[in-house]
PDB file of N, CA and C in Angstrom:
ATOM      1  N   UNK A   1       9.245 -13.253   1.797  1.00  0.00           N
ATOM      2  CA  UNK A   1       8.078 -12.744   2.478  1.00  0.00           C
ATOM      3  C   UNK A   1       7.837 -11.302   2.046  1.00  0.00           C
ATOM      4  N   UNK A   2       6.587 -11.156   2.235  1.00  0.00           N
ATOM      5  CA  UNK A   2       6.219  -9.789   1.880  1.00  0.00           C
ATOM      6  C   UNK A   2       5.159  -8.958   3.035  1.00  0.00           C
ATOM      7  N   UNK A   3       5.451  -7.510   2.891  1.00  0.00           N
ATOM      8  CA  UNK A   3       4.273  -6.951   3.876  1.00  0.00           C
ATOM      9  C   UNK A   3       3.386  -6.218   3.076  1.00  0.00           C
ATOM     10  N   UNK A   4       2.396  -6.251   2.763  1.00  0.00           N
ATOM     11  CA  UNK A   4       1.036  -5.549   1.815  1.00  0.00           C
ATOM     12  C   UNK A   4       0.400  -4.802   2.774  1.00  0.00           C
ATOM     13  N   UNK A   5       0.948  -3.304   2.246  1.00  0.00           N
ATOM     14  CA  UNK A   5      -0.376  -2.390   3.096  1.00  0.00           C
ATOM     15  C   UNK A   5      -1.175  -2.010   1.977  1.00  0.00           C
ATOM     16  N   UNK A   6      -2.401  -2.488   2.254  1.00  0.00           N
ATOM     17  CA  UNK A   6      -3.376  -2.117   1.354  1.00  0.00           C
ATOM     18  C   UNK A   6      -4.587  -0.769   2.111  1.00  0.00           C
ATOM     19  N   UNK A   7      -4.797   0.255   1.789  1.00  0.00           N
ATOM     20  CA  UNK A   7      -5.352   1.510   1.764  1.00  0.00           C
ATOM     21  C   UNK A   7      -6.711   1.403   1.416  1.00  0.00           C
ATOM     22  N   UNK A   8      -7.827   1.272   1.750  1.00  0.00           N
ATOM     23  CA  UNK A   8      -8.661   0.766   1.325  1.00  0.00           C
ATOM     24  C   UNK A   8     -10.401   1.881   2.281  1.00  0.00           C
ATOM     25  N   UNK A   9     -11.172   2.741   1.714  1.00  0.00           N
ATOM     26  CA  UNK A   9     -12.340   3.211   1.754  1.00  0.00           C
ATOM     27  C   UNK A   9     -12.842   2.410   2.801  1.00  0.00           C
ATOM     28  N   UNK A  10     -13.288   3.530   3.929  1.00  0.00           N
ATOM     29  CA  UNK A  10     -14.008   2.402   5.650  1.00  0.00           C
ATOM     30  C   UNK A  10     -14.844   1.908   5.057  1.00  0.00           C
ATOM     31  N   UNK A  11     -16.048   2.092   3.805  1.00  0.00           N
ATOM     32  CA  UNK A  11     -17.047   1.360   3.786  1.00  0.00           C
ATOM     33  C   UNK A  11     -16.386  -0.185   2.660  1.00  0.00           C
ATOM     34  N   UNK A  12     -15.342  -0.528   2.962  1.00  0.00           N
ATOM     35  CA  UNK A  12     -14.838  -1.630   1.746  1.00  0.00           C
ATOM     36  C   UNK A  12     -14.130  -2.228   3.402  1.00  0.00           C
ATOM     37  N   UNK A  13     -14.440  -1.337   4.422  1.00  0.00           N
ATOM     38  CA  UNK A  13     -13.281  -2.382   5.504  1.00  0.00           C
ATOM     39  C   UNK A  13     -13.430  -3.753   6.067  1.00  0.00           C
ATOM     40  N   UNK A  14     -14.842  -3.514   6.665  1.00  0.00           N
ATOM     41  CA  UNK A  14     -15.711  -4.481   7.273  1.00  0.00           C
ATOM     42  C   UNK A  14     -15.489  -6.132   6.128  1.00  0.00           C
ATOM     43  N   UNK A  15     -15.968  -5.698   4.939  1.00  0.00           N
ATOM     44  CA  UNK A  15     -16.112  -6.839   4.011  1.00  0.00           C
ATOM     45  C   UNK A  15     -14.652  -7.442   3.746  1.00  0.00           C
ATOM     46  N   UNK A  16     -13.517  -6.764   3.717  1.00  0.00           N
ATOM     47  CA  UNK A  16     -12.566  -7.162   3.067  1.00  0.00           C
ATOM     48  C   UNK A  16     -12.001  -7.986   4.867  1.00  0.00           C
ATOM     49  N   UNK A  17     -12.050  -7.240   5.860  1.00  0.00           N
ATOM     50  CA  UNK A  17     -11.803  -7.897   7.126  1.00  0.00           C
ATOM     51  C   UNK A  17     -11.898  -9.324   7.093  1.00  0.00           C
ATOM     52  N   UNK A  18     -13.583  -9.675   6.839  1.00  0.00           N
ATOM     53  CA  UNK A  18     -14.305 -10.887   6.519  1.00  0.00           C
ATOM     54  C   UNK A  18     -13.496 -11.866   5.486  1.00  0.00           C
ATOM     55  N   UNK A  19     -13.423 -10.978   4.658  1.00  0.00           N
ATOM     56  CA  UNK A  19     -12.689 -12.400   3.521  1.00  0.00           C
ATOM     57  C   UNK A  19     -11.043 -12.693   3.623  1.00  0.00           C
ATOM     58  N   UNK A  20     -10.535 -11.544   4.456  1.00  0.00           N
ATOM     59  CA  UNK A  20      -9.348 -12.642   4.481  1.00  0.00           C
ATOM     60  C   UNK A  20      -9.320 -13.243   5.775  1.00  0.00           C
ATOM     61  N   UNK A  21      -9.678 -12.972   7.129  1.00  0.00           N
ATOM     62  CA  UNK A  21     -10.201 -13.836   7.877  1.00  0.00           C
ATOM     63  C   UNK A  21     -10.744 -15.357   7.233  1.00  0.00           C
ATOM     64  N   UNK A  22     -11.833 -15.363   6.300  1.00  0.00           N
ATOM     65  CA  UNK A  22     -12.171 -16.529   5.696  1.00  0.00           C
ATOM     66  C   UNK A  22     -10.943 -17.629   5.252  1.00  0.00           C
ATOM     67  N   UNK A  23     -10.561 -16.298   4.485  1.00  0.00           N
ATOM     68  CA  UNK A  23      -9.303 -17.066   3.864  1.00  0.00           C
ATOM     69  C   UNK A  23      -7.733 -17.467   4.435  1.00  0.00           C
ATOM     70  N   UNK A  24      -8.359 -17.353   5.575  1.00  0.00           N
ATOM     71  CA  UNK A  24      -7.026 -17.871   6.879  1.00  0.00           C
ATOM     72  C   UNK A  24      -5.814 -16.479   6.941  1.00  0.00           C
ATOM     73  N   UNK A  25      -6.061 -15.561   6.507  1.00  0.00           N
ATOM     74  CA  UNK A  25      -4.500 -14.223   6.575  1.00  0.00           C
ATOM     75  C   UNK A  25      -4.997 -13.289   7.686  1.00  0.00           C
ATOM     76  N   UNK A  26      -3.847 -13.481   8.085  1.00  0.00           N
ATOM     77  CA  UNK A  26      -3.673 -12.168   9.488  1.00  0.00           C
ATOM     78  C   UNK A  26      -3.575 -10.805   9.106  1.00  0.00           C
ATOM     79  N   UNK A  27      -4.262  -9.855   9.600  1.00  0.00           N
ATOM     80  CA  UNK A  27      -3.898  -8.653   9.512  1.00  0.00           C
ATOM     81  C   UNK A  27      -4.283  -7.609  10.545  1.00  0.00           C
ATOM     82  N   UNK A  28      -3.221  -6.752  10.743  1.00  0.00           N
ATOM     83  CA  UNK A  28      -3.542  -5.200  11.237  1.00  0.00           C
ATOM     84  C   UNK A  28      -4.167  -4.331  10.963  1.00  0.00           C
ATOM     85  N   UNK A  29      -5.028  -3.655  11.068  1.00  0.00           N
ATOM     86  CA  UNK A  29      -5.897  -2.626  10.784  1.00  0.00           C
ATOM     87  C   UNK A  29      -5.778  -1.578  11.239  1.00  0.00           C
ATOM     88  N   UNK A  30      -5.084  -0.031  10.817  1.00  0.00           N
ATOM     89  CA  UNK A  30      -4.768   1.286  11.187  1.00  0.00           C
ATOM     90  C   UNK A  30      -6.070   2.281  10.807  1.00  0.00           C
ATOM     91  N   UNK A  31      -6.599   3.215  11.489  1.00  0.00           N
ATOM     92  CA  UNK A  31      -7.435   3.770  10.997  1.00  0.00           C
ATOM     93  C   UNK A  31      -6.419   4.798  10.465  1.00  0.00           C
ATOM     94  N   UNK A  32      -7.066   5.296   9.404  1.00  0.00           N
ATOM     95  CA  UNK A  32      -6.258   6.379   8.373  1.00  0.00           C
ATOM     96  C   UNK A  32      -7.238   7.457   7.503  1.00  0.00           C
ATOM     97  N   UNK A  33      -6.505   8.482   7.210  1.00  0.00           N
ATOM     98  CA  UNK A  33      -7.499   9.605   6.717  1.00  0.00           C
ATOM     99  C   UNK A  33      -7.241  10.040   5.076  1.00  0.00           C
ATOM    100  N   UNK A  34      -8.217  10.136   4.513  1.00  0.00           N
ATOM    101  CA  UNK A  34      -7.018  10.125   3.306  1.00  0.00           C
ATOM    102  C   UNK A  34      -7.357  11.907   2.941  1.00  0.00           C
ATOM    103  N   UNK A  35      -6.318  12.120   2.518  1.00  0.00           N
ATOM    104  CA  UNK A  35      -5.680  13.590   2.189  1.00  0.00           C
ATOM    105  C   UNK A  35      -6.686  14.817   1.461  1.00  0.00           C
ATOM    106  N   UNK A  36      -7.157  13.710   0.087  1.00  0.00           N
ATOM    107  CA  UNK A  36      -7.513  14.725  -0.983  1.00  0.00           C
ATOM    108  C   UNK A  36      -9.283  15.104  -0.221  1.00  0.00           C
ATOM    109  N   UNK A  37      -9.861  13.984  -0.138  1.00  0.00           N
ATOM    110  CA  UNK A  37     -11.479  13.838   0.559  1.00  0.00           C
ATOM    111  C   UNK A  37     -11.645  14.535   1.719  1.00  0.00           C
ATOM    112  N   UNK A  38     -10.432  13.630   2.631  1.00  0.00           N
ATOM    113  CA  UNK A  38     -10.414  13.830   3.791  1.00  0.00           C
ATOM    114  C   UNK A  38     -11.420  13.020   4.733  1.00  0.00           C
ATOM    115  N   UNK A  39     -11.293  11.587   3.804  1.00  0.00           N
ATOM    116  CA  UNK A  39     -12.812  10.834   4.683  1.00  0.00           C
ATOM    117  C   UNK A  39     -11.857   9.637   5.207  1.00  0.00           C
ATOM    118  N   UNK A  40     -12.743   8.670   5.886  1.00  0.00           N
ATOM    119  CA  UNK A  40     -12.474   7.757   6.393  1.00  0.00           C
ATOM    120  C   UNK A  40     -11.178   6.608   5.723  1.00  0.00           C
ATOM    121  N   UNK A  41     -10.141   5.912   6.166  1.00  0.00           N
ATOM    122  CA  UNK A  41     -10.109   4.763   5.491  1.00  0.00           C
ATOM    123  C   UNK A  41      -9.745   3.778   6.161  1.00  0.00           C
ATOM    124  N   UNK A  42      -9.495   2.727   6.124  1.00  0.00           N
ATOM    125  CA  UNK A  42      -8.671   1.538   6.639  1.00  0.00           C
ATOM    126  C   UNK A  42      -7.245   1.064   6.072  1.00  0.00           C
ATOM    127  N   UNK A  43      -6.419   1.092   6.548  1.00  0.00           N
ATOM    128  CA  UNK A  43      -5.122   0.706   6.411  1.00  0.00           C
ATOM    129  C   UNK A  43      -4.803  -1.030   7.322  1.00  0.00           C
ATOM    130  N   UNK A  44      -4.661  -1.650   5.756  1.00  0.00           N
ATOM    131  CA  UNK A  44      -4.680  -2.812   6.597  1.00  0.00           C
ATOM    132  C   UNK A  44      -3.080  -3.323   6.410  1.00  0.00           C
ATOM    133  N   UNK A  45      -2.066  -3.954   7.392  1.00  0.00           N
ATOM    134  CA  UNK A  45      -0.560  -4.121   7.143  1.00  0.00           C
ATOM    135  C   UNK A  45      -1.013  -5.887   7.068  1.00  0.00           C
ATOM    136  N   UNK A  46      -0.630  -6.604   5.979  1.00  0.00           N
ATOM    137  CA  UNK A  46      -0.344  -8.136   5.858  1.00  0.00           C
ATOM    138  C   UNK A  46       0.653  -8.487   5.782  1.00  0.00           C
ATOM    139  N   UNK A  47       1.387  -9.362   6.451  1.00  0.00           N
ATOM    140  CA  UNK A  47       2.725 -10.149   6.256  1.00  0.00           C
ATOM    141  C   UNK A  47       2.029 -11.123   4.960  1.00  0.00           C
ATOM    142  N   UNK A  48       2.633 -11.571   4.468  1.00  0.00           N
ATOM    143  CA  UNK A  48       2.163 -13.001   3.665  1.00  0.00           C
ATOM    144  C   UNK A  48       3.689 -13.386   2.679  1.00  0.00           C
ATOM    145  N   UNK A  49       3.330 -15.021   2.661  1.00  0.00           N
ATOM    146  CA  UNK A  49       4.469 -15.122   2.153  1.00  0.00           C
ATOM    147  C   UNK A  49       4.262 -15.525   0.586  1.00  0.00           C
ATOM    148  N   UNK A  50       5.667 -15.352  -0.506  1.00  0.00           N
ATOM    149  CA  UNK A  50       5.709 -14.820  -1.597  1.00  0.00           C
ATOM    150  C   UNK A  50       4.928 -15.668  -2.174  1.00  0.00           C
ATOM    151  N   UNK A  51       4.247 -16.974  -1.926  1.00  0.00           N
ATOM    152  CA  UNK A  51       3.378 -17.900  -3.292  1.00  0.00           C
ATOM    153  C   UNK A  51       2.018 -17.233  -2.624  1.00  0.00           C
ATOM    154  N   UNK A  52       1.741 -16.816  -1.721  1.00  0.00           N
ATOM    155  CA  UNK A  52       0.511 -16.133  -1.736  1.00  0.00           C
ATOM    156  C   UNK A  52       0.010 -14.565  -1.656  1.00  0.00           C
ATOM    157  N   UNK A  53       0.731 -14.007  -2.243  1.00  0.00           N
ATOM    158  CA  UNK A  53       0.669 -12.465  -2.502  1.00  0.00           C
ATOM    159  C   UNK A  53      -0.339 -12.021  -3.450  1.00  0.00           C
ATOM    160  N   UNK A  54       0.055 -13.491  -4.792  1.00  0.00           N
ATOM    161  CA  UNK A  54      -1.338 -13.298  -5.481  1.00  0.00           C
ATOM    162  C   UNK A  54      -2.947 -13.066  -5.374  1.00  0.00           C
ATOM    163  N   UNK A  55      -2.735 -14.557  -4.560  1.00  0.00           N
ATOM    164  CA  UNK A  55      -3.987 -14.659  -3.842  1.00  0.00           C
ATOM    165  C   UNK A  55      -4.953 -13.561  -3.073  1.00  0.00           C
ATOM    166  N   UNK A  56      -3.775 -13.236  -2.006  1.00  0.00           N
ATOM    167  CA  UNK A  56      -4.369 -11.939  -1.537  1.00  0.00           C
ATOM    168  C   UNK A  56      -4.603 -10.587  -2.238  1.00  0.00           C
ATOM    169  N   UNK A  57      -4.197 -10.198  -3.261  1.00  0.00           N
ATOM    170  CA  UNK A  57      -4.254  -9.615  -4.388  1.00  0.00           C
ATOM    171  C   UNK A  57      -5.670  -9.428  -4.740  1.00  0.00           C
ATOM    172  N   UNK A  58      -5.902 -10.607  -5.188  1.00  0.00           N
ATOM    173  CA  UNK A  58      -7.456 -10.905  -5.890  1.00  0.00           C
ATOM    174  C   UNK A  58      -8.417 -11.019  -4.278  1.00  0.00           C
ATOM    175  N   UNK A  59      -8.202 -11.225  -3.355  1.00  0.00           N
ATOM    176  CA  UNK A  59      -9.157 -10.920  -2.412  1.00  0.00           C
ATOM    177  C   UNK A  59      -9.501  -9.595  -2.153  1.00  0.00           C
ATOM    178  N   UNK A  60      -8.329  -8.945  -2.049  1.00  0.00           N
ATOM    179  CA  UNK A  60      -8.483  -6.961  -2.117  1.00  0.00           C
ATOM    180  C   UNK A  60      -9.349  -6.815  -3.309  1.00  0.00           C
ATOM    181  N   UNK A  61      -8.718  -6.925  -4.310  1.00  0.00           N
ATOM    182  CA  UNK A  61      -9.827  -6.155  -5.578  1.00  0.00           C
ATOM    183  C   UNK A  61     -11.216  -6.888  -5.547  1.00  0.00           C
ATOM    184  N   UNK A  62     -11.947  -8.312  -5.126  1.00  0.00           N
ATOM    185  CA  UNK A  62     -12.481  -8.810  -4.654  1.00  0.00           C
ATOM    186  C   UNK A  62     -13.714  -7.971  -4.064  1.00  0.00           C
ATOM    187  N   UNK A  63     -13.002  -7.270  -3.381  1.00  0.00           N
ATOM    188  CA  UNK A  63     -13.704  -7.178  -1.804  1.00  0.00           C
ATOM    189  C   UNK A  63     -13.707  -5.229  -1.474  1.00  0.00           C
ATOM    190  N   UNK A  64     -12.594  -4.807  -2.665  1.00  0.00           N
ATOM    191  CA  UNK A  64     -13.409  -3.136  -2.599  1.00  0.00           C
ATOM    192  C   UNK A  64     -13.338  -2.434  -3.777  1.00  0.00           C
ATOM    193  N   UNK A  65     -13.853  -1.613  -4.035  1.00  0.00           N
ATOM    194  CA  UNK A  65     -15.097  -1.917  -5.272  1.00  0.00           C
ATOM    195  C   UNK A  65     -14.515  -0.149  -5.429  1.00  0.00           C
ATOM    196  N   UNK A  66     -14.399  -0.089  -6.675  1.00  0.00           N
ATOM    197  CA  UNK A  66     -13.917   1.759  -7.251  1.00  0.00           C
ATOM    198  C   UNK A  66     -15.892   2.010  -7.771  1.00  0.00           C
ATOM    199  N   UNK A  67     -16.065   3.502  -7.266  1.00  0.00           N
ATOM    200  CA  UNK A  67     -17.401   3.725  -7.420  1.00  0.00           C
ATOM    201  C   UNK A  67     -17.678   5.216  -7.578  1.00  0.00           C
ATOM    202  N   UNK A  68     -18.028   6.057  -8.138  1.00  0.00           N
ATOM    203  CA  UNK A  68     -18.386   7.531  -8.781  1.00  0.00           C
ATOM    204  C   UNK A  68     -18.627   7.907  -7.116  1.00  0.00           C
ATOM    205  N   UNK A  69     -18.693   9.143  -6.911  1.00  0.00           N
ATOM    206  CA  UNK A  69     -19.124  10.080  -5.762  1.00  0.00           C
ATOM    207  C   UNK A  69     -19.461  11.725  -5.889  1.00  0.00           C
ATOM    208  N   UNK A  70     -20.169  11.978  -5.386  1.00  0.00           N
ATOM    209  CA  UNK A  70     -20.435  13.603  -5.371  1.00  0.00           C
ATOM    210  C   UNK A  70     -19.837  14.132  -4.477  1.00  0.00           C
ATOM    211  N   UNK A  71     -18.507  14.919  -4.575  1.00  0.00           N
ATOM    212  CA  UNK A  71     -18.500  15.972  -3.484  1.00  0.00           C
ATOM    213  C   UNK A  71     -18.454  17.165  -3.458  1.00  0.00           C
ATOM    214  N   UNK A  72     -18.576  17.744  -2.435  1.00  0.00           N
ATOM    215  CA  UNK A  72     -18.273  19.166  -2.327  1.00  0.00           C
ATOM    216  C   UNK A  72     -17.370  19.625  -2.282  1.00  0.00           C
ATOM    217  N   UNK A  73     -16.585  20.307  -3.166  1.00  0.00           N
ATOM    218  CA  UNK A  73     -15.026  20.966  -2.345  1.00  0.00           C
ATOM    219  C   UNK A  73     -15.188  21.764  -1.051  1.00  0.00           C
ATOM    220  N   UNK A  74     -13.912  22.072  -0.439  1.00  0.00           N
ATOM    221  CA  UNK A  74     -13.683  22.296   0.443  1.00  0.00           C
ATOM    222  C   UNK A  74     -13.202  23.759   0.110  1.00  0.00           C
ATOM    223  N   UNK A  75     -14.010  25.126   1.244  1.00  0.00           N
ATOM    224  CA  UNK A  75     -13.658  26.829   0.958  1.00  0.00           C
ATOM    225  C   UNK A  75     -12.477  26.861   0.698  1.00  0.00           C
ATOM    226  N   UNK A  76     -11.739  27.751   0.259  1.00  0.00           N
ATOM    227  CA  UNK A  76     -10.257  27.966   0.227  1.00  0.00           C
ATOM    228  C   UNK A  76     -10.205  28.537   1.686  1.00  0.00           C
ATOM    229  N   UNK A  77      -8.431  27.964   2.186  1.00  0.00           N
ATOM    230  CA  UNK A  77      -8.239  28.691   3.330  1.00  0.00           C
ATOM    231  C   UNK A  77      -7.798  29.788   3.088  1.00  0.00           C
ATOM    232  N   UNK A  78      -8.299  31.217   3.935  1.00  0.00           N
ATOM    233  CA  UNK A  78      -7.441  32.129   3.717  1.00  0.00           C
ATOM    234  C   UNK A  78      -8.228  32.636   2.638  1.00  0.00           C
ATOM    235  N   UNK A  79      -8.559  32.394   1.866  1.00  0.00           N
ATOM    236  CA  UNK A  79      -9.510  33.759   0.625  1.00  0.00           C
ATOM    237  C   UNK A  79     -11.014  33.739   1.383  1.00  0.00           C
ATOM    238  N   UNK A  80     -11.773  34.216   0.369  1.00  0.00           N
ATOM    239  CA  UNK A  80     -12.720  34.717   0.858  1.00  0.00           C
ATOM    240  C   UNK A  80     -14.275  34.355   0.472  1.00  0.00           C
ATOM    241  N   UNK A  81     -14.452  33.482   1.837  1.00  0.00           N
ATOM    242  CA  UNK A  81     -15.516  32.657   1.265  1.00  0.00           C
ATOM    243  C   UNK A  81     -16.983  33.574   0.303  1.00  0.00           C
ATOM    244  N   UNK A  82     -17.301  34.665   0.448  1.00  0.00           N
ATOM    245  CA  UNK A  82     -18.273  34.917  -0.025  1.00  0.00           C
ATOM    246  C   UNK A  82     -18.056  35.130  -1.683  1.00  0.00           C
ATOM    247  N   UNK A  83     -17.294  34.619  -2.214  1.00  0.00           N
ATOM    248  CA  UNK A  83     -17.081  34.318  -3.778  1.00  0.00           C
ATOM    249  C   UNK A  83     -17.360  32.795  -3.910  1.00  0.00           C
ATOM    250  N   UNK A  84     -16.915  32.374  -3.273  1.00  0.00           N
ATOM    251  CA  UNK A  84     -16.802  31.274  -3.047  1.00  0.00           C
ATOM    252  C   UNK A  84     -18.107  30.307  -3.545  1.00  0.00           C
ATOM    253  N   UNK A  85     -18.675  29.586  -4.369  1.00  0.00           N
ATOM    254  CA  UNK A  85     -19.464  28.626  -4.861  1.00  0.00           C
ATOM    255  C   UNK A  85     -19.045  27.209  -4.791  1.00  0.00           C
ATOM    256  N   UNK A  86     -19.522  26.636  -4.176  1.00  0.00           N
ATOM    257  CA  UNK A  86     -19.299  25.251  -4.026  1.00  0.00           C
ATOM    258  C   UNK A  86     -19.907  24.408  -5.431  1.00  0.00           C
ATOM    259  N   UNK A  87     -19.307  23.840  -5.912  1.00  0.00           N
ATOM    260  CA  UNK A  87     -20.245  22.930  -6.561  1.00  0.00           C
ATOM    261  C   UNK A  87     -19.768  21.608  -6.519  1.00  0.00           C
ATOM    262  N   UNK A  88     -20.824  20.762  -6.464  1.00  0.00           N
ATOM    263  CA  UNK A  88     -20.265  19.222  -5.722  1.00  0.00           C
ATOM    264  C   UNK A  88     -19.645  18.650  -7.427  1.00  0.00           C
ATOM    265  N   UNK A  89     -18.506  18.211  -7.445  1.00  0.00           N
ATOM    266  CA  UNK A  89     -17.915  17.655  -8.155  1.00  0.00           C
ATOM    267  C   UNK A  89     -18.077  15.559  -8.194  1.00  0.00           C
ATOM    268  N   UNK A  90     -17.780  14.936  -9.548  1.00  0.00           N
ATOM    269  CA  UNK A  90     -17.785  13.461  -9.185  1.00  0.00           C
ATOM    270  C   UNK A  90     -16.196  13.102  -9.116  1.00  0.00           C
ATOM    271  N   UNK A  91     -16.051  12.216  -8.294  1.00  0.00           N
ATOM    272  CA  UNK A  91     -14.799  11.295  -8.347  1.00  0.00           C
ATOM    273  C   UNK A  91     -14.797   9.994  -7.864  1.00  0.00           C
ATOM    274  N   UNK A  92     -13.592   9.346  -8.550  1.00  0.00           N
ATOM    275  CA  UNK A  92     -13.670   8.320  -8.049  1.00  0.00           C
ATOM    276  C   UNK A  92     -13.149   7.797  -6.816  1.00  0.00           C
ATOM    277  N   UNK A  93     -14.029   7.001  -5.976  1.00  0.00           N
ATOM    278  CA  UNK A  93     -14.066   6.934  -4.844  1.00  0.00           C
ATOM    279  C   UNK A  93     -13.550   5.613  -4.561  1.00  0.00           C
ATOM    280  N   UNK A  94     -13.321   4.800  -3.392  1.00  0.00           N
ATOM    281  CA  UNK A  94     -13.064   3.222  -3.045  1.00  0.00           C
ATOM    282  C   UNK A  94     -12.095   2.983  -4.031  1.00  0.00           C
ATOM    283  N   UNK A  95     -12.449   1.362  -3.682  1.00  0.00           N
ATOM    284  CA  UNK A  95     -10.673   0.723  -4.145  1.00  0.00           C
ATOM    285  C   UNK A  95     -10.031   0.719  -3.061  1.00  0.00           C
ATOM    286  N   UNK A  96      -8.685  -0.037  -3.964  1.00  0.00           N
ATOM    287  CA  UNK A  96      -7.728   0.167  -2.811  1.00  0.00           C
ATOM    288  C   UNK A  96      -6.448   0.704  -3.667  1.00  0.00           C
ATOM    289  N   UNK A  97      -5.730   0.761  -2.666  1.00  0.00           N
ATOM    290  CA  UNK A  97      -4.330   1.646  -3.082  1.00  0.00           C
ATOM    291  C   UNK A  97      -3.450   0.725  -2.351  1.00  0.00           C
ATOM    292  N   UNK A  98      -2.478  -0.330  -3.391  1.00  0.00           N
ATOM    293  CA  UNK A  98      -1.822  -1.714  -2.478  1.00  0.00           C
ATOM    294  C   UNK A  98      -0.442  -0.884  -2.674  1.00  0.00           C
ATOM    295  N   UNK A  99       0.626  -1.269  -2.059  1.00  0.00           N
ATOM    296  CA  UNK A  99       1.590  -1.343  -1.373  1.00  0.00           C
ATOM    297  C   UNK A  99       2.585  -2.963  -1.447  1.00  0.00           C
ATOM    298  N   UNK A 100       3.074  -3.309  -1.731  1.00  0.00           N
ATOM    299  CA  UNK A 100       3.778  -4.712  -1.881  1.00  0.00           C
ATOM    300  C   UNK A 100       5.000  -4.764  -1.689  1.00  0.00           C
ATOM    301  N   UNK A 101       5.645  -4.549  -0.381  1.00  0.00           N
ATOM    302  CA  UNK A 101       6.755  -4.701   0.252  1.00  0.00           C
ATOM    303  C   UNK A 101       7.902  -5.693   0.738  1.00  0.00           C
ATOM    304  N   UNK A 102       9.284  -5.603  -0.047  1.00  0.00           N
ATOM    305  CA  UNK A 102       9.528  -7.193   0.388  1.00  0.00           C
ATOM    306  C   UNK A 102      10.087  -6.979   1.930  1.00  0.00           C
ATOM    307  N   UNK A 103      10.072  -8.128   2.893  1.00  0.00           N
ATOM    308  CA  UNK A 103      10.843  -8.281   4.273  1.00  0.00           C
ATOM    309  C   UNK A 103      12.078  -8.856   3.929  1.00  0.00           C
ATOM    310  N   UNK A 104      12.787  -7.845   4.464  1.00  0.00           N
ATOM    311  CA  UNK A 104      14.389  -8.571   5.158  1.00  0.00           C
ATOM    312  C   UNK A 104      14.200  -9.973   6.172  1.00  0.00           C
ATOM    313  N   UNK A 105      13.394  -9.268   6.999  1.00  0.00           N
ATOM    314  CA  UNK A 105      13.069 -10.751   8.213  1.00  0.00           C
ATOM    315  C   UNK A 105      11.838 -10.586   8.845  1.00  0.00           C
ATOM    316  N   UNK A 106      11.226 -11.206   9.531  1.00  0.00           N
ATOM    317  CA  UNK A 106      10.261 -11.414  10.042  1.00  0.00           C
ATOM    318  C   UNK A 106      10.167 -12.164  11.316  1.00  0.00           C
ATOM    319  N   UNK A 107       9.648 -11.696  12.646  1.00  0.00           N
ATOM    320  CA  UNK A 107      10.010 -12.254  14.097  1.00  0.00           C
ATOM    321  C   UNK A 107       8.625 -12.182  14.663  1.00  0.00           C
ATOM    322  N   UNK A 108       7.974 -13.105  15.456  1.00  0.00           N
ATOM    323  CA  UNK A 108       6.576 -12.989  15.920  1.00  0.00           C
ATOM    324  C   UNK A 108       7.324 -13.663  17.363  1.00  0.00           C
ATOM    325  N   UNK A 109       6.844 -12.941  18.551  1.00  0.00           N
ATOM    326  CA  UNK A 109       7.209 -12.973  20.274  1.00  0.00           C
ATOM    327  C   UNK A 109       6.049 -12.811  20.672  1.00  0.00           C
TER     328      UNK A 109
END
């Protein structure tokens, strides 16, 4: 058995929710922040067992999508904003960021 936390952009959450629901897999959903942006994400935890890891695999990449973005950096803390020029930079945004963990054991009460 395995536990897949897959990391995944809030606007990729909703859809990917949907398809493994479709596709009969249970999962947890953590709201989570991610570091570098500092925007939204979904953290989803799946048990699944080892002949279908694949599967769920191809439903993640499936279902959230890597896509260009404009942002703004963020002032420096501590210096001094009136030097300071923002200019919105591109990166890449969405996707997911999987995780593929094996279980020792597994207990549902």
């Amino acid at each position: 058995m395995k536990l897949i936390m897959a990391v995944v952009q809030d606007k990729d959450s909703n859809r990917l929710s949907s398809a493994l629901i479709k596709a009969g897999f249970k999962a947890t959903k953590l709201a989570s922040t991610g570091g570098f942006l500092r925007s939204g994400n979904t953290t989803f935890l799946i048990g699944v067992e080892d002949n279908k890891v694949d599967d769920l695999l191809n439903i993640i990449r499936e279902n959230c999508e890597s896509r260009e973005q404009l942002v703004a950096p963020v002032s420096p803390m501590g210096g001094n904003a009136d030097s300071f020029i923002p200019h919105p930079v591109e990166v890449e945004v969405g996707g997911a960021t999987v995780f593929v963990l094996s279980v020792d054991e597994f207990k549902r009460f």
